[in-house]
C-alpha atoms as a PDB file:
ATOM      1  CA  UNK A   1      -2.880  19.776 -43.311  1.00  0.00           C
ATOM      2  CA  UNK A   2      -0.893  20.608 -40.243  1.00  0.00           C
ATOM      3  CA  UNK A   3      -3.942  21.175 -38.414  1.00  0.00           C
ATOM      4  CA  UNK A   4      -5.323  17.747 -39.200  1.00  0.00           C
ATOM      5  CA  UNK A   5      -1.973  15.917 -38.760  1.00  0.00           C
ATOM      6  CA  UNK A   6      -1.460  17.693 -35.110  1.00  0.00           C
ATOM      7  CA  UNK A   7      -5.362  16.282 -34.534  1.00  0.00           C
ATOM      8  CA  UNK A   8      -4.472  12.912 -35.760  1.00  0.00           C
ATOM      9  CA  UNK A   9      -1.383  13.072 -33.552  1.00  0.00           C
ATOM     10  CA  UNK A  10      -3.232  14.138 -30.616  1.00  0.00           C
ATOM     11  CA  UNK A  11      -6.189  11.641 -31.290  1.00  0.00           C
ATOM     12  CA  UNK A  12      -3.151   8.612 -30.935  1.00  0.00           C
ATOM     13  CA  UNK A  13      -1.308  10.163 -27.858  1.00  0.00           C
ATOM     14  CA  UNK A  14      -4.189  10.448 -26.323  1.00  0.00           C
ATOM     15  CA  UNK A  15      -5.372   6.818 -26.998  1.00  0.00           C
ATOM     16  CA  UNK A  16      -1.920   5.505 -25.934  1.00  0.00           C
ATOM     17  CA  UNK A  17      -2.186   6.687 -22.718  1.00  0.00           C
ATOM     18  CA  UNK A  18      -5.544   6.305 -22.004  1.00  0.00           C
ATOM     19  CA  UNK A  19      -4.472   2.591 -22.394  1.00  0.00           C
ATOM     20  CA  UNK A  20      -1.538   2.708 -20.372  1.00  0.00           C
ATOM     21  CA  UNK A  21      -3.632   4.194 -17.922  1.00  0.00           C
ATOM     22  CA  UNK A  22      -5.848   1.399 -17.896  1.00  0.00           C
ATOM     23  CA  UNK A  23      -3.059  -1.153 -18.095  1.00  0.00           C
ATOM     24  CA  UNK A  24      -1.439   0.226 -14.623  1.00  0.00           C
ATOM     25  CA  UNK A  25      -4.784   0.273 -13.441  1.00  0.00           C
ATOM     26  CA  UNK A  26      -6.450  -3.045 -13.985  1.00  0.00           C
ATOM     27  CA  UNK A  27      -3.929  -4.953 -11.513  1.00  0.00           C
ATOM     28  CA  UNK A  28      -5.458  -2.917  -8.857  1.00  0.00           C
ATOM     29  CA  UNK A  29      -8.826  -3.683  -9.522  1.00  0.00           C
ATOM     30  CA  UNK A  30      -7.718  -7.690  -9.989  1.00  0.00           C
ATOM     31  CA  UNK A  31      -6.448  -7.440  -6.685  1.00  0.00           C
ATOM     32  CA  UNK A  32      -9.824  -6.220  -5.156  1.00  0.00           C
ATOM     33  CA  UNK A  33     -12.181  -8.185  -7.098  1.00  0.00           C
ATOM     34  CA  UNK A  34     -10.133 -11.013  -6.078  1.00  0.00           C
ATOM     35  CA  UNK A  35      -9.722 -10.588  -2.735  1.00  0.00           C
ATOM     36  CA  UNK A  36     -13.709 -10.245  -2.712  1.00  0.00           C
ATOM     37  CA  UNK A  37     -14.637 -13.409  -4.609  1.00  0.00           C
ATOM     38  CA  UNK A  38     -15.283 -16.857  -2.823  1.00  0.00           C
ATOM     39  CA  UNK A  39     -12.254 -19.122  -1.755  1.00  0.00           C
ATOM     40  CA  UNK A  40     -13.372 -22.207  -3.843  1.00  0.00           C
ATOM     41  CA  UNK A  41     -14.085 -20.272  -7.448  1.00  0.00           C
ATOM     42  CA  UNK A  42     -11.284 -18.468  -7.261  1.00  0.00           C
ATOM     43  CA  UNK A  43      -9.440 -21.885  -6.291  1.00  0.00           C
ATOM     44  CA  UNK A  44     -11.214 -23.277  -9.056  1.00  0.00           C
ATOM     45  CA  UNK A  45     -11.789 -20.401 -11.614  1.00  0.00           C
ATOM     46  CA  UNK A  46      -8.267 -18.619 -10.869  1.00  0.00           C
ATOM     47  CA  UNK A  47      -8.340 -14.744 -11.123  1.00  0.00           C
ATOM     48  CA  UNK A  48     -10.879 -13.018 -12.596  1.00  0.00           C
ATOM     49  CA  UNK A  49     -12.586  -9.689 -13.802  1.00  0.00           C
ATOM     50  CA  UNK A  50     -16.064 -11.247 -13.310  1.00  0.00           C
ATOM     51  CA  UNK A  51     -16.099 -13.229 -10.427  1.00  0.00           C
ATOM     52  CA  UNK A  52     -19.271 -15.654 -10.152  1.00  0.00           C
ATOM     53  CA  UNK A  53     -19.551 -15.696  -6.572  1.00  0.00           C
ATOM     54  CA  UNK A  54     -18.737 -13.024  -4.277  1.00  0.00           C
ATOM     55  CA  UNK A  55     -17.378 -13.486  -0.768  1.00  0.00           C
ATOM     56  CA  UNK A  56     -15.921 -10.654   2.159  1.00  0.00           C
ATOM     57  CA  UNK A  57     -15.037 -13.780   4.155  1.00  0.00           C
ATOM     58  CA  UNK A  58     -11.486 -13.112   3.829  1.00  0.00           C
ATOM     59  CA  UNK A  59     -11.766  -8.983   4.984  1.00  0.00           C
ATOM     60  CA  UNK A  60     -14.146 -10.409   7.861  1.00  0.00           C
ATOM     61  CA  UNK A  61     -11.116 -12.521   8.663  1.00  0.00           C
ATOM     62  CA  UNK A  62      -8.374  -9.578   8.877  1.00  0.00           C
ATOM     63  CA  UNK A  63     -11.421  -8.159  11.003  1.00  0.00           C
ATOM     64  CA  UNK A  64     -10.605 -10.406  13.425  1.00  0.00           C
ATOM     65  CA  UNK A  65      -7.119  -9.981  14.082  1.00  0.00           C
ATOM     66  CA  UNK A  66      -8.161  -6.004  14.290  1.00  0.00           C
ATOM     67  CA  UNK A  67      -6.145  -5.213  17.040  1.00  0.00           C
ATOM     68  CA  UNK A  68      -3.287  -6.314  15.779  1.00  0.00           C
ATOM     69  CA  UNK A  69      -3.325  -5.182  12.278  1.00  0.00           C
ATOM     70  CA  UNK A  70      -3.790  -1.735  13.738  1.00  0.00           C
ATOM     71  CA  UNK A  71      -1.062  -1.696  15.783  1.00  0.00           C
ATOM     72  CA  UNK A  72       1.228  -3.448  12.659  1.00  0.00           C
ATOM     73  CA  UNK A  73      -0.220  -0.221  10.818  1.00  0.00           C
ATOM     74  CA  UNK A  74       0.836   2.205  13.893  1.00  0.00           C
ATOM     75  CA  UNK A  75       4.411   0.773  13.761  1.00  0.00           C
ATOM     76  CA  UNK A  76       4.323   0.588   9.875  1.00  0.00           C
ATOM     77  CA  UNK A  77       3.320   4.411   9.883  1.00  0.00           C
ATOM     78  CA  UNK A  78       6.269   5.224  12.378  1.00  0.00           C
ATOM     79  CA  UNK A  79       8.842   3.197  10.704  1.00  0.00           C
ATOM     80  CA  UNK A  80       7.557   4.881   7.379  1.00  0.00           C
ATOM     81  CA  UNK A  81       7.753   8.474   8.558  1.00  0.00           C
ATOM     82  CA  UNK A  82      10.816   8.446  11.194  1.00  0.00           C
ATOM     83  CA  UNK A  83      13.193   6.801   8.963  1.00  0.00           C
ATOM     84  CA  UNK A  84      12.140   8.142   5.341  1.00  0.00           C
ATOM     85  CA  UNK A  85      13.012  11.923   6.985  1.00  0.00           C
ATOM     86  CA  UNK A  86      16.353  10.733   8.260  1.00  0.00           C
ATOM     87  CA  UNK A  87      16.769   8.845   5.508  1.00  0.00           C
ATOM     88  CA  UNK A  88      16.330  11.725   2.903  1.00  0.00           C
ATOM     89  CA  UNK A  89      18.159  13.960   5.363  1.00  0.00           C
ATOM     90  CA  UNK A  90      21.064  12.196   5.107  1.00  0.00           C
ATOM     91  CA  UNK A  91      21.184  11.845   1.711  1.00  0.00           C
ATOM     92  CA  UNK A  92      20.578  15.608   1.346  1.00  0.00           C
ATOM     93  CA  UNK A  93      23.781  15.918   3.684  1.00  0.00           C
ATOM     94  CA  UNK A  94      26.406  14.042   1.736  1.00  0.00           C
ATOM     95  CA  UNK A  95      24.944  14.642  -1.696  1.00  0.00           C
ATOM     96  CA  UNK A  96      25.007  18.521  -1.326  1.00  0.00           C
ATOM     97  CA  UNK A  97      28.756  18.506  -0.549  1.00  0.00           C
ATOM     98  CA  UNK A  98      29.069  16.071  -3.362  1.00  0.00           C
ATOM     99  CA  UNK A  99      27.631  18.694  -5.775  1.00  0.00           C
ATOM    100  CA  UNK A 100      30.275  20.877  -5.406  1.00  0.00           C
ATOM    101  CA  UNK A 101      32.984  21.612  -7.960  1.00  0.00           C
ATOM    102  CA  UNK A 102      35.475  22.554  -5.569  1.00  0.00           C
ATOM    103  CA  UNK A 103      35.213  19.985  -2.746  1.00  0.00           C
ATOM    104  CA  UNK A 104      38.676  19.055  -1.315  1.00  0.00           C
ATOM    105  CA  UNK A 105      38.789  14.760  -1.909  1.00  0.00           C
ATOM    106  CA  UNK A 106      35.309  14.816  -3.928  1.00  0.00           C
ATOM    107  CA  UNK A 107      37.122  11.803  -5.990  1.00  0.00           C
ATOM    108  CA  UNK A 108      37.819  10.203  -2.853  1.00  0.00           C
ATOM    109  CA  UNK A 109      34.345  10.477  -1.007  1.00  0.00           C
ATOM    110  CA  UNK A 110      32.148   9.577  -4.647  1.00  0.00           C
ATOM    111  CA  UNK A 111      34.296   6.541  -5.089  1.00  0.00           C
ATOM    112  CA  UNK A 112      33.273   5.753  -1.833  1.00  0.00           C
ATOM    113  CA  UNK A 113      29.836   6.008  -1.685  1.00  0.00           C
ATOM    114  CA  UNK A 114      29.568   4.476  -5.480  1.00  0.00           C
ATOM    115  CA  UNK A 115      31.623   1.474  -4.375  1.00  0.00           C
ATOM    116  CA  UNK A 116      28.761   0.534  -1.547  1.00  0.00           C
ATOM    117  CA  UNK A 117      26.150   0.458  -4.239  1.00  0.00           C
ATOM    118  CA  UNK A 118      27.873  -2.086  -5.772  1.00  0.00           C
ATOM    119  CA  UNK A 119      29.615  -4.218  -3.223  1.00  0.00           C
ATOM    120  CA  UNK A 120      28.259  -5.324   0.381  1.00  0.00           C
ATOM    121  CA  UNK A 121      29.857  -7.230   3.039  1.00  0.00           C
ATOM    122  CA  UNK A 122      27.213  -9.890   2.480  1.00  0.00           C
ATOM    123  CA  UNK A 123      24.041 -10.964   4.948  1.00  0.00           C
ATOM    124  CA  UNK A 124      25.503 -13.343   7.374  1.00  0.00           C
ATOM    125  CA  UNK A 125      28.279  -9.977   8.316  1.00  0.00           C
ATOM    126  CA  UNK A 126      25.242  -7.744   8.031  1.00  0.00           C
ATOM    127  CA  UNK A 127      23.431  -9.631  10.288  1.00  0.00           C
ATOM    128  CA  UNK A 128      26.176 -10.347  12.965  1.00  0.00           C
ATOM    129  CA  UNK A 129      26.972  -6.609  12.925  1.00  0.00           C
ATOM    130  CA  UNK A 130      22.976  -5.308  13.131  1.00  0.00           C
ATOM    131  CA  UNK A 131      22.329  -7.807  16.246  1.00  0.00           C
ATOM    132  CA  UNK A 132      26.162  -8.100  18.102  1.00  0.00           C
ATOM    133  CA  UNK A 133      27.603  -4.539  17.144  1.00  0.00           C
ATOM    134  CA  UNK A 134      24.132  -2.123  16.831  1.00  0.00           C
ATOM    135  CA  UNK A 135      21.728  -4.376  19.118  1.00  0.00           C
ATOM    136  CA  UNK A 136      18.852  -3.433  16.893  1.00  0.00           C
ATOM    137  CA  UNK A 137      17.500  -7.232  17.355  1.00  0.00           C
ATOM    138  CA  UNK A 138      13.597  -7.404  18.670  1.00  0.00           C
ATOM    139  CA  UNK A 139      13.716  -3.140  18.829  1.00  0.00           C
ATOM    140  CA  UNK A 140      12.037  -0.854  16.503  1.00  0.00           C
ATOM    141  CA  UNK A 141      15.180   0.195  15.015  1.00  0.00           C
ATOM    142  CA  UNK A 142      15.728  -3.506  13.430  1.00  0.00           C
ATOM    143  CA  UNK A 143      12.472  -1.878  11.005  1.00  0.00           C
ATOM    144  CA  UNK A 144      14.538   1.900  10.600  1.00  0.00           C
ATOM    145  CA  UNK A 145      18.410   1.189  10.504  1.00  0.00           C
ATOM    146  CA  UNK A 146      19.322  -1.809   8.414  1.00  0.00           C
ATOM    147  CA  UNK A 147      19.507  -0.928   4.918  1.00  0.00           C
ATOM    148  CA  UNK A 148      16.843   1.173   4.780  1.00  0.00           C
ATOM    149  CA  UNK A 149      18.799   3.945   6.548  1.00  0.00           C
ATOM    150  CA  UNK A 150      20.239   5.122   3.510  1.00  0.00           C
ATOM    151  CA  UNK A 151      19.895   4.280  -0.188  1.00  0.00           C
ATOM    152  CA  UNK A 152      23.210   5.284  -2.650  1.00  0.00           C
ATOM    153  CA  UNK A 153      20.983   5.918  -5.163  1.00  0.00           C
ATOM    154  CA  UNK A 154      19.216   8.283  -3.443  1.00  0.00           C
ATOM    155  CA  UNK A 155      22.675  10.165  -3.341  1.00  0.00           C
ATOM    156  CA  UNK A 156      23.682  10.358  -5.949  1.00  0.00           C
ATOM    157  CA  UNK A 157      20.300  11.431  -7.571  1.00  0.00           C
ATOM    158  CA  UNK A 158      19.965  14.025  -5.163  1.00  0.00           C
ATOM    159  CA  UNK A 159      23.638  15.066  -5.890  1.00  0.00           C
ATOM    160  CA  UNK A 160      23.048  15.213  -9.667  1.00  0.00           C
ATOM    161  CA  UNK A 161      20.151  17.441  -9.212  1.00  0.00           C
ATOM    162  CA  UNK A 162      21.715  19.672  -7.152  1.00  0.00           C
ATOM    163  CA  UNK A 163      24.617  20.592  -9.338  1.00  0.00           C
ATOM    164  CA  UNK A 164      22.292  20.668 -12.701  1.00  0.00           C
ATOM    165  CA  UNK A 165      19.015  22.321 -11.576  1.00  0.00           C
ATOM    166  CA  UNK A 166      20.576  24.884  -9.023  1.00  0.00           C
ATOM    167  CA  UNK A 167      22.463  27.962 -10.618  1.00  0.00           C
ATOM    168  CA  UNK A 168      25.898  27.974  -9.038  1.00  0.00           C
ATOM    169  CA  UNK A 169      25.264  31.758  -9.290  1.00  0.00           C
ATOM    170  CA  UNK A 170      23.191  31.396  -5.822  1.00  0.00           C
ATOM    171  CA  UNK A 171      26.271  29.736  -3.837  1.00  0.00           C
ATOM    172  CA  UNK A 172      28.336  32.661  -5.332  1.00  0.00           C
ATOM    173  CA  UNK A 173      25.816  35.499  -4.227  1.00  0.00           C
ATOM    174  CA  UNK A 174      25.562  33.344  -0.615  1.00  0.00           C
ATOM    175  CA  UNK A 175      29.465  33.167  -0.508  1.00  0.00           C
ATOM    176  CA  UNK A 176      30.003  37.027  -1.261  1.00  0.00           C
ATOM    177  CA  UNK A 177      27.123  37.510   1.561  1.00  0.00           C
ATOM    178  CA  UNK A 178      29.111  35.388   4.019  1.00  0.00           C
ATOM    179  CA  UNK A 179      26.655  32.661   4.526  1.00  0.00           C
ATOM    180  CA  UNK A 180      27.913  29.995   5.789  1.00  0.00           C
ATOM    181  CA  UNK A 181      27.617  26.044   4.220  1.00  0.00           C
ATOM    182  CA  UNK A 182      24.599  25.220   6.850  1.00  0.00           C
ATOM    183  CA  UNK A 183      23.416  28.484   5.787  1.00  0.00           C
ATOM    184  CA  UNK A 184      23.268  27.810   1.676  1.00  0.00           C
ATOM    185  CA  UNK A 185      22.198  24.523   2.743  1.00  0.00           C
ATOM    186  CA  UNK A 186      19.116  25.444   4.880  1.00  0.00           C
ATOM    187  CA  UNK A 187      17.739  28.638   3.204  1.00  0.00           C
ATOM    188  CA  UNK A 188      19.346  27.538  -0.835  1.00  0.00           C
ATOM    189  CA  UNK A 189      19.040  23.422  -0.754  1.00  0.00           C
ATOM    190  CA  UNK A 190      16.851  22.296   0.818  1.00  0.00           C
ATOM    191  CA  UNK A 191      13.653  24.896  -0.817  1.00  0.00           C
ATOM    192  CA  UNK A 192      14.746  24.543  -4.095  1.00  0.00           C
ATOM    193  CA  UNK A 193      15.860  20.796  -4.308  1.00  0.00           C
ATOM    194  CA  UNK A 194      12.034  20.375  -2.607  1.00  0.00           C
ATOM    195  CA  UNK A 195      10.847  18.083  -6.137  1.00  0.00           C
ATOM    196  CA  UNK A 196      13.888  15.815  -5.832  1.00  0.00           C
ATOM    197  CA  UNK A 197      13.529  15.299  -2.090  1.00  0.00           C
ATOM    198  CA  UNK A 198       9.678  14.732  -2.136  1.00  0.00           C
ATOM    199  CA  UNK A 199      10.652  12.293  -4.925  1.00  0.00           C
ATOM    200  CA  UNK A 200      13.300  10.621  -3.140  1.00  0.00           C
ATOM    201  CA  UNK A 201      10.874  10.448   0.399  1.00  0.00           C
ATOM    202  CA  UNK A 202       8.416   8.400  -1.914  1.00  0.00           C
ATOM    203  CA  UNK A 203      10.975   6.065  -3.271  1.00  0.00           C
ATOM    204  CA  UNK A 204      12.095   6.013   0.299  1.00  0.00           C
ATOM    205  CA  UNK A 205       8.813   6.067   2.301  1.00  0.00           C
ATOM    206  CA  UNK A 206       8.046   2.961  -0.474  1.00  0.00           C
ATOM    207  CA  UNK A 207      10.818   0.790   0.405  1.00  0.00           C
ATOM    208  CA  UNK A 208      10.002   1.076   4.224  1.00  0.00           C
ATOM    209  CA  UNK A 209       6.128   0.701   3.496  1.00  0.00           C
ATOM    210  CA  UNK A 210       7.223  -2.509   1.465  1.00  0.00           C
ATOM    211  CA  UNK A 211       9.954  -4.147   3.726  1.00  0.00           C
ATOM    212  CA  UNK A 212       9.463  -7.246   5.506  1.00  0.00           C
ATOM    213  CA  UNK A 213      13.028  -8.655   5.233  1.00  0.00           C
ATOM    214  CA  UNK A 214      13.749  -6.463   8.278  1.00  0.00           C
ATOM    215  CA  UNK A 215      11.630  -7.708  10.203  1.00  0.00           C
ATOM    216  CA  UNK A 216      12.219 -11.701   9.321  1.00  0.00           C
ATOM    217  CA  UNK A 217      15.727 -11.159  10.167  1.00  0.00           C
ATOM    218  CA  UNK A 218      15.861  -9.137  13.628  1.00  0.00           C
ATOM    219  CA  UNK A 219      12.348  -9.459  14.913  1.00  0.00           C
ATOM    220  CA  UNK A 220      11.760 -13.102  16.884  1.00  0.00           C
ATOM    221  CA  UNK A 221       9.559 -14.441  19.416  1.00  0.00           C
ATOM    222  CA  UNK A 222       6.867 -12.196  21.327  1.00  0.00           C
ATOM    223  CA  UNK A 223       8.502  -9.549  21.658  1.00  0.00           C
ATOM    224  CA  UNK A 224       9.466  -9.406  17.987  1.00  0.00           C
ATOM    225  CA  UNK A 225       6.016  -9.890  17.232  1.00  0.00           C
ATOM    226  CA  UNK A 226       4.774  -6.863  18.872  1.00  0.00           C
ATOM    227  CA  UNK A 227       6.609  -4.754  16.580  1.00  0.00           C
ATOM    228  CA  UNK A 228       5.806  -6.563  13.515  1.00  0.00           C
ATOM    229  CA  UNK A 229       5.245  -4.162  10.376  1.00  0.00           C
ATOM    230  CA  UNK A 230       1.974  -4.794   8.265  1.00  0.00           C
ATOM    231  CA  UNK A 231       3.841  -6.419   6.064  1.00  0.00           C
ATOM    232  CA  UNK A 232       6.001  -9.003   8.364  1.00  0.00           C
ATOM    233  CA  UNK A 233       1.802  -9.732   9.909  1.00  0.00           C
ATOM    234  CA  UNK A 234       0.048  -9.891   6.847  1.00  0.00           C
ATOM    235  CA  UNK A 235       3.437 -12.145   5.607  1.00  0.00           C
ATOM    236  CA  UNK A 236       2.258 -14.527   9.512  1.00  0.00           C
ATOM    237  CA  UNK A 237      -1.393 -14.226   9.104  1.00  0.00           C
ATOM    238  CA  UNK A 238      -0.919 -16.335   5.389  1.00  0.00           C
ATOM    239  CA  UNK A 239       1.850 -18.529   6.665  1.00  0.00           C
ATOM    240  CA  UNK A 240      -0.744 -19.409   9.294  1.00  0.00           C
ATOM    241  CA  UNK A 241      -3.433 -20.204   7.122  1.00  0.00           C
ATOM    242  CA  UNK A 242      -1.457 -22.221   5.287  1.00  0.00           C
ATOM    243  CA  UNK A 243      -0.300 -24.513   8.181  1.00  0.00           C
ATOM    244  CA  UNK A 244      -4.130 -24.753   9.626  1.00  0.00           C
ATOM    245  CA  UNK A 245      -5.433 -25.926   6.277  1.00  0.00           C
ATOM    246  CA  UNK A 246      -2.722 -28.373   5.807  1.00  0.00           C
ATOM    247  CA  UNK A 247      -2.990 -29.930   9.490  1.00  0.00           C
ATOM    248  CA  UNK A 248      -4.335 -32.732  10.251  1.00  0.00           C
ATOM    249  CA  UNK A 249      -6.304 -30.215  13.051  1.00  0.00           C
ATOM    250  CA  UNK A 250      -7.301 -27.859  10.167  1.00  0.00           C
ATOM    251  CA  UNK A 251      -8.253 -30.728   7.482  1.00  0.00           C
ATOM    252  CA  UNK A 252     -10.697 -31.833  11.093  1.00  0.00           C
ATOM    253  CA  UNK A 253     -12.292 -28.352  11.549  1.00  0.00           C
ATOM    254  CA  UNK A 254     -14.902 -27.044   9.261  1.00  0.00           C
ATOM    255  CA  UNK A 255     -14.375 -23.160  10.898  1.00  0.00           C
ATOM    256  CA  UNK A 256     -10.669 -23.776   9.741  1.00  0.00           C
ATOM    257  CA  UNK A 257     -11.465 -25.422   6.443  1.00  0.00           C
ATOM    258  CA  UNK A 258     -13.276 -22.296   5.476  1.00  0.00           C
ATOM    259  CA  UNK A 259     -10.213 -19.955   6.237  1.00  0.00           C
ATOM    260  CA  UNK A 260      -9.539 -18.273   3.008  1.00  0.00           C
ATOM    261  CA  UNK A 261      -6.011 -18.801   1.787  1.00  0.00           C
ATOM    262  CA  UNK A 262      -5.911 -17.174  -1.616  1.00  0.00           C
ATOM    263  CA  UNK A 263      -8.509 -14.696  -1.445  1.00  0.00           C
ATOM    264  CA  UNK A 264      -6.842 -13.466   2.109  1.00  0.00           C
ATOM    265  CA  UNK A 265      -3.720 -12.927   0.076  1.00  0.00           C
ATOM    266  CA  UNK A 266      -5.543 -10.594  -1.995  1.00  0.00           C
ATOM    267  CA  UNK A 267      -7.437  -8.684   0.509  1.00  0.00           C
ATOM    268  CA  UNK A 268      -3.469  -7.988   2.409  1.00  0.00           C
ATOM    269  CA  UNK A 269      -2.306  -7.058  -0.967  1.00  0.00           C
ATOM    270  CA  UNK A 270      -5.209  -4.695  -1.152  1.00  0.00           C
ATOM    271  CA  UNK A 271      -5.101  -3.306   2.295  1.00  0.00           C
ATOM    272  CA  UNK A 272      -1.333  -2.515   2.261  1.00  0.00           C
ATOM    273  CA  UNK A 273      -1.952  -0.726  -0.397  1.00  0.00           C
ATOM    274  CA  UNK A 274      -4.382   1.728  -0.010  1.00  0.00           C
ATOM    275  CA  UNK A 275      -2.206   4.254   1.902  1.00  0.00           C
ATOM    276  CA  UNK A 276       0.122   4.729  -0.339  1.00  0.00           C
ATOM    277  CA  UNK A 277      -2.701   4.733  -3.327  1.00  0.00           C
ATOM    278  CA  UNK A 278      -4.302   7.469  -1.354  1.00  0.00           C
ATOM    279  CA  UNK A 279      -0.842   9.816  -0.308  1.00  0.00           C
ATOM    280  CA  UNK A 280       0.528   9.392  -4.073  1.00  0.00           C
ATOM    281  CA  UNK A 281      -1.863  11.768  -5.899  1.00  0.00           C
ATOM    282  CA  UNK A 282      -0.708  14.622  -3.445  1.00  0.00           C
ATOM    283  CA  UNK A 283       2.699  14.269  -3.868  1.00  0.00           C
ATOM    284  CA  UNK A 284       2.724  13.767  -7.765  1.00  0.00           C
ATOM    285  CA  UNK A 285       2.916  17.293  -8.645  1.00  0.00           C
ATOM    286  CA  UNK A 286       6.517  17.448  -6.927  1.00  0.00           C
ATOM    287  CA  UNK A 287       7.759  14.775  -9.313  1.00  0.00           C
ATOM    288  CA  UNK A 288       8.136  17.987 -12.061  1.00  0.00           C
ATOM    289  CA  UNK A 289      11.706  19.111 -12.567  1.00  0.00           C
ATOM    290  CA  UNK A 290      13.104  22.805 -13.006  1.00  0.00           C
ATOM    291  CA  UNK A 291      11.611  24.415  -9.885  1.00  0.00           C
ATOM    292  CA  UNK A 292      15.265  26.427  -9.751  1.00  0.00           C
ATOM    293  CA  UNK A 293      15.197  27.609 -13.443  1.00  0.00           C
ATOM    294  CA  UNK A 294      14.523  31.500 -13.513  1.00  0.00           C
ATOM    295  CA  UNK A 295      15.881  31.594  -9.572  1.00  0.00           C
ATOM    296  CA  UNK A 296      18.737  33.554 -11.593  1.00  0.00           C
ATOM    297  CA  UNK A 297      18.097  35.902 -14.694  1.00  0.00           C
ATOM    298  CA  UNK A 298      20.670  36.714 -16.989  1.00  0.00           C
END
């Protein structure tokens, strides 16, 4: 009988998530099939699995503007990488000293850093401090500093990880060996808090991917443009369609009567994701707690 009930069991679990599998699938494959059927079914018809007329008219548009989506992607890419490794740097730094039993003021600093997760000093400060104080308007570090920087969360995930996954036993042995802090933290920290900070680089690396607030705020004009993310351009290249096709110069033009409007949307949604579809499989495995247990027997 316990044989049979553990199959039974197995025979549901397995059918659950075989169908939560599919569920978090399927809105990826909407998206493409979407973005690949023709502008007027898909105006008429709304979203479908089985599309009645296909179309690549709106990926032969992004074609078009190639230059420029590749360079959105080269600044996306740096924004991405520079500040997700500061970002998870610094919230290695403060959340390792955080850990610690015996920090001098520990009330004092966690209060702190809690209290900015739930109060801000509110945009129009924000703002006025970014572009007056930090001149980060219409430079690359409008995409890396403001809010993005550093997440609280991140913190104090990193923080509670540190002081329930790592033996204390290791800062003791490091102590009595007269390492130093930098020392625990470099050789101790940092390569066994490695699933936590790969985790909180993808959180991380996903909000800078994402963001196109940054770039609405602090980047204007030309030169604002030039350092538009793929998001802020994919964000212009609909905003554009949608003015031509409601002009009276677009409702004159049958080239601009044919730009796609809702299929395009799909075929950006689709193309800013694939990177991130294709770098989350190799960093899954790092997502699995307890890399420190064992570090210490007895």
């Amino acid at each position: 009988m316990r044989s049979k009930d553990q199959k039974i069991f197995n025979l549901i679990s397995h059918t659950v998530m075989i169908f939560m599998t599919v569920m978090a699938v399927l809105p990826f494959v909407l998206v493409f099939l979407s973005s690949v059927t023709e502008e007027n079914t898909l105006v008429l018809n709304g979203y479908s699995f089985f599309p009645e007329k296909f179309s690549l008219y709106a990926y032969e548009y992004i074609v078009m503007k190639g230059k420029k989506i590749f360079r959105a992607y080269a600044v996306t890419l740096f924004v991405t990488v520079v500040g997700t490794s500061i970002n998870v740097m610094i919230s290695a730094m403060l959340a390792y000293p955080l850990s610690l039993k015996d920090l001098p003021g520990k009330r004092i600093f966690t209060f702190y850093v809690v209290f900015t997760l739930l109060f801000n000093g509110g945009l129009v400060p924000t703002y006025l401090m970014y572009t007056s104080a930090f001149n980060v308007k219409n430079t690359i570090f409008a995409l890396i500093v403001p809010n993005l920087l550093m997440h609280t969360m991140n913190v104090l995930l990193m923080r509670t990880y540190y002081s329930t996954s790592i033996p204390t036993e290791l800062f003791e042995a490091s102590e009595i060996d007269g390492a130093s802090q930098f020392k625990i933290f470099g050789s101790i920290i940092l390569p066994l808090g490695k699933p936590i900070a790969v985790t909180m680089a993808l959180f991380s690396g996903l909000s800078y991917w994402n963001d196109w607030t940054n770039g609405l705020y602090y980047l204007t004009g030309y030169n604002g443009e030039k350092l538009y993310s793929i998001q802020n351009f994919l964000n212009k290249v609909v905003t554009d369609i949608q003015y031509l096709n409601s002009s009276q110069v677009g409702s004159n033009s049958d080239i601009l009567a044919k730009l796609p409007t809702v299929s395009v949307r799909m075929a950006i949604a689709f193309v800013a994701m694939i990177p991130i579809l294709m770098l989350f499989p190799f960093l899954q495995k790092y997502f699995s707690k307890g890399i420190a247990m064992g570090a210490v027997k007895g």
